[in-house]
N, C-alpha and C. Protein backbone atom coordinates (compact mmCIF):
# COMPACT_ATOMS: atom_id res chain seq x y z
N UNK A 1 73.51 140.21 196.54
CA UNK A 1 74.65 141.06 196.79
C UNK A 1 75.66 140.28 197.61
N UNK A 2 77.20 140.44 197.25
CA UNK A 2 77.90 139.47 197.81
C UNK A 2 78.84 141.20 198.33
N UNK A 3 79.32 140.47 199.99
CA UNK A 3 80.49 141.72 200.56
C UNK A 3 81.70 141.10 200.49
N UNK A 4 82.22 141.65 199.79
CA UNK A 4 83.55 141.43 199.32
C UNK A 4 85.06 141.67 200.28
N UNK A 5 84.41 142.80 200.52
CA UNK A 5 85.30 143.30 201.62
C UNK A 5 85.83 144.49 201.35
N UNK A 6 86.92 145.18 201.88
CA UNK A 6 87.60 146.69 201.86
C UNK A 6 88.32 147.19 201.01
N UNK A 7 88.47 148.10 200.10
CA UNK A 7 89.16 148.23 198.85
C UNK A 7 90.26 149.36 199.72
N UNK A 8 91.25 149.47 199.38
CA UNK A 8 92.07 150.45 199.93
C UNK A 8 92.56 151.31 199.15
N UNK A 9 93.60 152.33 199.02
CA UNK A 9 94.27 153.36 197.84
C UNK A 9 95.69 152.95 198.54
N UNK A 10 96.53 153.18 197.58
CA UNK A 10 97.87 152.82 197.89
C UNK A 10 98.44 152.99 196.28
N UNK A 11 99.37 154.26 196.85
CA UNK A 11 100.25 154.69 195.82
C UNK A 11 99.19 155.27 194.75
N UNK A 12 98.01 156.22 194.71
CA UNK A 12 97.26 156.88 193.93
C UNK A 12 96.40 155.64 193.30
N UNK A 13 96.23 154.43 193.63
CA UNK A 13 95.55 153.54 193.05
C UNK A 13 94.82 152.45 194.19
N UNK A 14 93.57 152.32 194.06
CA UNK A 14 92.59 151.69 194.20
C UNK A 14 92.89 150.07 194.27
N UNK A 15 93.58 149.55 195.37
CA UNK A 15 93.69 147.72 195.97
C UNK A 15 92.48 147.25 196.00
N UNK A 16 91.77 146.30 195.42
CA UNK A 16 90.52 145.46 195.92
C UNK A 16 90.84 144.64 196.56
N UNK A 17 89.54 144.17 197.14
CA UNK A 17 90.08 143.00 198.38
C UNK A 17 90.33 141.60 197.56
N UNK A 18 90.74 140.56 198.01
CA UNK A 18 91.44 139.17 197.58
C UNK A 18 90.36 138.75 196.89
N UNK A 19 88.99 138.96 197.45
CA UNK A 19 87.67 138.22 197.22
C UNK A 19 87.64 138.57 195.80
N UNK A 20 87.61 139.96 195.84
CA UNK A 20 87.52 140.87 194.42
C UNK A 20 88.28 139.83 193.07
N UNK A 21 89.35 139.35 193.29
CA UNK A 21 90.30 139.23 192.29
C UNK A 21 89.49 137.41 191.40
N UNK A 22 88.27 137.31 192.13
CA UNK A 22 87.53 135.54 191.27
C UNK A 22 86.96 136.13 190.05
N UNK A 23 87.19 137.27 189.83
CA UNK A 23 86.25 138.10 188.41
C UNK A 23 87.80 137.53 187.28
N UNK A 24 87.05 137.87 186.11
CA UNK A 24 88.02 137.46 184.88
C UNK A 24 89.03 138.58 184.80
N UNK A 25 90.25 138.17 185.10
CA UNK A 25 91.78 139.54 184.91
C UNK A 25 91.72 140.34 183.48
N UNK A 26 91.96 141.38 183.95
CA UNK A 26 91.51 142.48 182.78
C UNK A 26 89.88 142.62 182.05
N UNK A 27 89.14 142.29 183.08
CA UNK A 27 88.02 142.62 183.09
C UNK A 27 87.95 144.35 183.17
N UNK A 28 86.91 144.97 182.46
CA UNK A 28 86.70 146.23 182.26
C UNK A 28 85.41 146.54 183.92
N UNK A 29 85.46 147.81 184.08
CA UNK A 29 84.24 148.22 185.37
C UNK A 29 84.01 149.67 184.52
N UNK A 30 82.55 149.91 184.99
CA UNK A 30 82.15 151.48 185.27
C UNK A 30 82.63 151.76 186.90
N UNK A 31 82.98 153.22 186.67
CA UNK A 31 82.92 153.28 188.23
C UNK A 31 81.76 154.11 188.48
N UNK A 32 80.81 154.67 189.91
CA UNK A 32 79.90 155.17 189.78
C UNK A 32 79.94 155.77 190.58
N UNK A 33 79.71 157.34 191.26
CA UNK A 33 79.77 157.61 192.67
C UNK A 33 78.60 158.18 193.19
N UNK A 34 77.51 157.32 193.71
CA UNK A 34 76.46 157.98 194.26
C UNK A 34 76.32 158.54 195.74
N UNK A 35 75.82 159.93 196.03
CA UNK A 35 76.05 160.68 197.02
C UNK A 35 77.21 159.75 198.20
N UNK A 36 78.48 160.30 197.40
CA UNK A 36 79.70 159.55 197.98
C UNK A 36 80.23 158.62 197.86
N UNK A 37 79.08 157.27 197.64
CA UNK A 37 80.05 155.97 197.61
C UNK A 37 80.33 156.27 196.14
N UNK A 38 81.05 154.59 195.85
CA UNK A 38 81.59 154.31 195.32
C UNK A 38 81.67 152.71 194.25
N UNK A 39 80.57 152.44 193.45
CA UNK A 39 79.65 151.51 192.77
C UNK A 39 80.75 151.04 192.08
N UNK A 40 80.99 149.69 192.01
CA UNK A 40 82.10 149.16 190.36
C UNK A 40 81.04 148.21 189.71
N UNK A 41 80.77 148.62 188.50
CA UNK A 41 79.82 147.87 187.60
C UNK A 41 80.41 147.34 186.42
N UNK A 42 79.92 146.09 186.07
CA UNK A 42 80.39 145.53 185.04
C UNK A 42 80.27 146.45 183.71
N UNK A 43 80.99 146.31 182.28
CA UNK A 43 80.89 147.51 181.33
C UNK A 43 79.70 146.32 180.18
N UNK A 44 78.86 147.23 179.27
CA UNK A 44 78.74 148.61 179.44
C UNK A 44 77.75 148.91 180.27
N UNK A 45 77.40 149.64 180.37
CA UNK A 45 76.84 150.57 180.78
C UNK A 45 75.79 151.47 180.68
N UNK A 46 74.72 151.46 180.10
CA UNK A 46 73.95 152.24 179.45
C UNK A 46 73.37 153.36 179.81
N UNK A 47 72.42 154.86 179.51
CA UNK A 47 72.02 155.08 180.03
C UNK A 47 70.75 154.98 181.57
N UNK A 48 69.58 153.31 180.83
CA UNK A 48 69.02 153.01 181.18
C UNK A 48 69.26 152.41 182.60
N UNK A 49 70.26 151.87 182.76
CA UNK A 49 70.87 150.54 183.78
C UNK A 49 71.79 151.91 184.63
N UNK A 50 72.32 152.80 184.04
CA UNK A 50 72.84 154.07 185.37
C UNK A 50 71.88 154.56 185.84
N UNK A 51 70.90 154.59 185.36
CA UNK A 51 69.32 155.44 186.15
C UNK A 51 69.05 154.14 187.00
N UNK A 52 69.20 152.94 186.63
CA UNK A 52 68.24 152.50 187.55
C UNK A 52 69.52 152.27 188.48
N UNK A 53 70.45 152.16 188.46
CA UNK A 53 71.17 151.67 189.80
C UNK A 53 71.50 152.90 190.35
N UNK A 54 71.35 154.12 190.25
CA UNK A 54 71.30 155.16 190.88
C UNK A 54 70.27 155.10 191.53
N UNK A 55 68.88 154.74 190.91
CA UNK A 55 67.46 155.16 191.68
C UNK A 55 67.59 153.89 193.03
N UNK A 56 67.49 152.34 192.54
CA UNK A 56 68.01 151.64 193.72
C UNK A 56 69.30 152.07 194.84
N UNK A 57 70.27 152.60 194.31
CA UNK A 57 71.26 153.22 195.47
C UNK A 57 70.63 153.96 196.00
N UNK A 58 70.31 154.95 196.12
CA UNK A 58 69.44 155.73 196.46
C UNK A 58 68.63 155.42 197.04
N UNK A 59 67.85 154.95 197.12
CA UNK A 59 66.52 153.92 197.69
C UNK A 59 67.27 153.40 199.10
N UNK A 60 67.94 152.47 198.60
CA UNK A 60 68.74 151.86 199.74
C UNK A 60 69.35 152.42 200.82
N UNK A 61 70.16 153.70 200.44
CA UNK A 61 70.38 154.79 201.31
C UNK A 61 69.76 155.24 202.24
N UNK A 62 68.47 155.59 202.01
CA UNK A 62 67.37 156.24 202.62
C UNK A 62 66.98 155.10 203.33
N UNK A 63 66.72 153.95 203.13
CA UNK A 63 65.99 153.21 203.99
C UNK A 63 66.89 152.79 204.95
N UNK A 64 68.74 152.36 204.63
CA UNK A 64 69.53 152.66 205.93
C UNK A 64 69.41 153.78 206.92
N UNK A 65 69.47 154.75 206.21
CA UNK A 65 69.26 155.75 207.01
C UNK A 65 68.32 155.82 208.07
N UNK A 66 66.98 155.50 207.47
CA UNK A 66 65.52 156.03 208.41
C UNK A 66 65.59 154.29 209.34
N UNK A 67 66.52 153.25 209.02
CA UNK A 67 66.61 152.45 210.33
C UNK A 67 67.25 152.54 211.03
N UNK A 68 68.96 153.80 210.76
CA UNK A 68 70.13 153.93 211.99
C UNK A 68 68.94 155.00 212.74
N UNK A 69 67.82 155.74 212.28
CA UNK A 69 67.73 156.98 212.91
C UNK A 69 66.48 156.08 213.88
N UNK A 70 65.72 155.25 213.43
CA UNK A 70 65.07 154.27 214.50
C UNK A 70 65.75 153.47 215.79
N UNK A 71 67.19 153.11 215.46
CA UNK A 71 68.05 152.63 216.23
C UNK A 71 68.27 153.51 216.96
N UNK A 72 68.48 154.82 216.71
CA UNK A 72 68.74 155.70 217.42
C UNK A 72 67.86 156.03 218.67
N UNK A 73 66.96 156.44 218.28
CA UNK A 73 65.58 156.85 219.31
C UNK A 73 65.69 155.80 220.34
């Protein structure tokens, strides 16, 4: 996983960061929104490959979670 950095909205449309722009111009994305965020996946798309990057988002979520709530204590 590479962090790219901060995508912004400006003027009803979605800025990616500078990093974003080394992909091929007029490249196609899925967009995806799991409980909130906000996934850009290369196209297509299948059913198979949205289940699983939902079930890994998901996954990942939870295990941030149950370490901010360890940090916490």
């Amino acid at each position: 996983m590479n962090y790219l950095g901060i995508a912004r909205q400006e003027n009803g449309r979605i800025v990616m960061p500078d990093a974003f722009g080394e992909g091929v111009e007029g490249q196609m994305y899925e967009v995806i929104e799991v409980g909130g965020d906000i996934l850009l996946t290369t196209t297509p798309l299948d059913r198979r490959r949205l289940e699983r990057i939902e079930q890994l988002t998901k996954s990942s979520i939870e295990d941030h979670r149950k370490t901010l709530d360890g940090l916490g204590r």
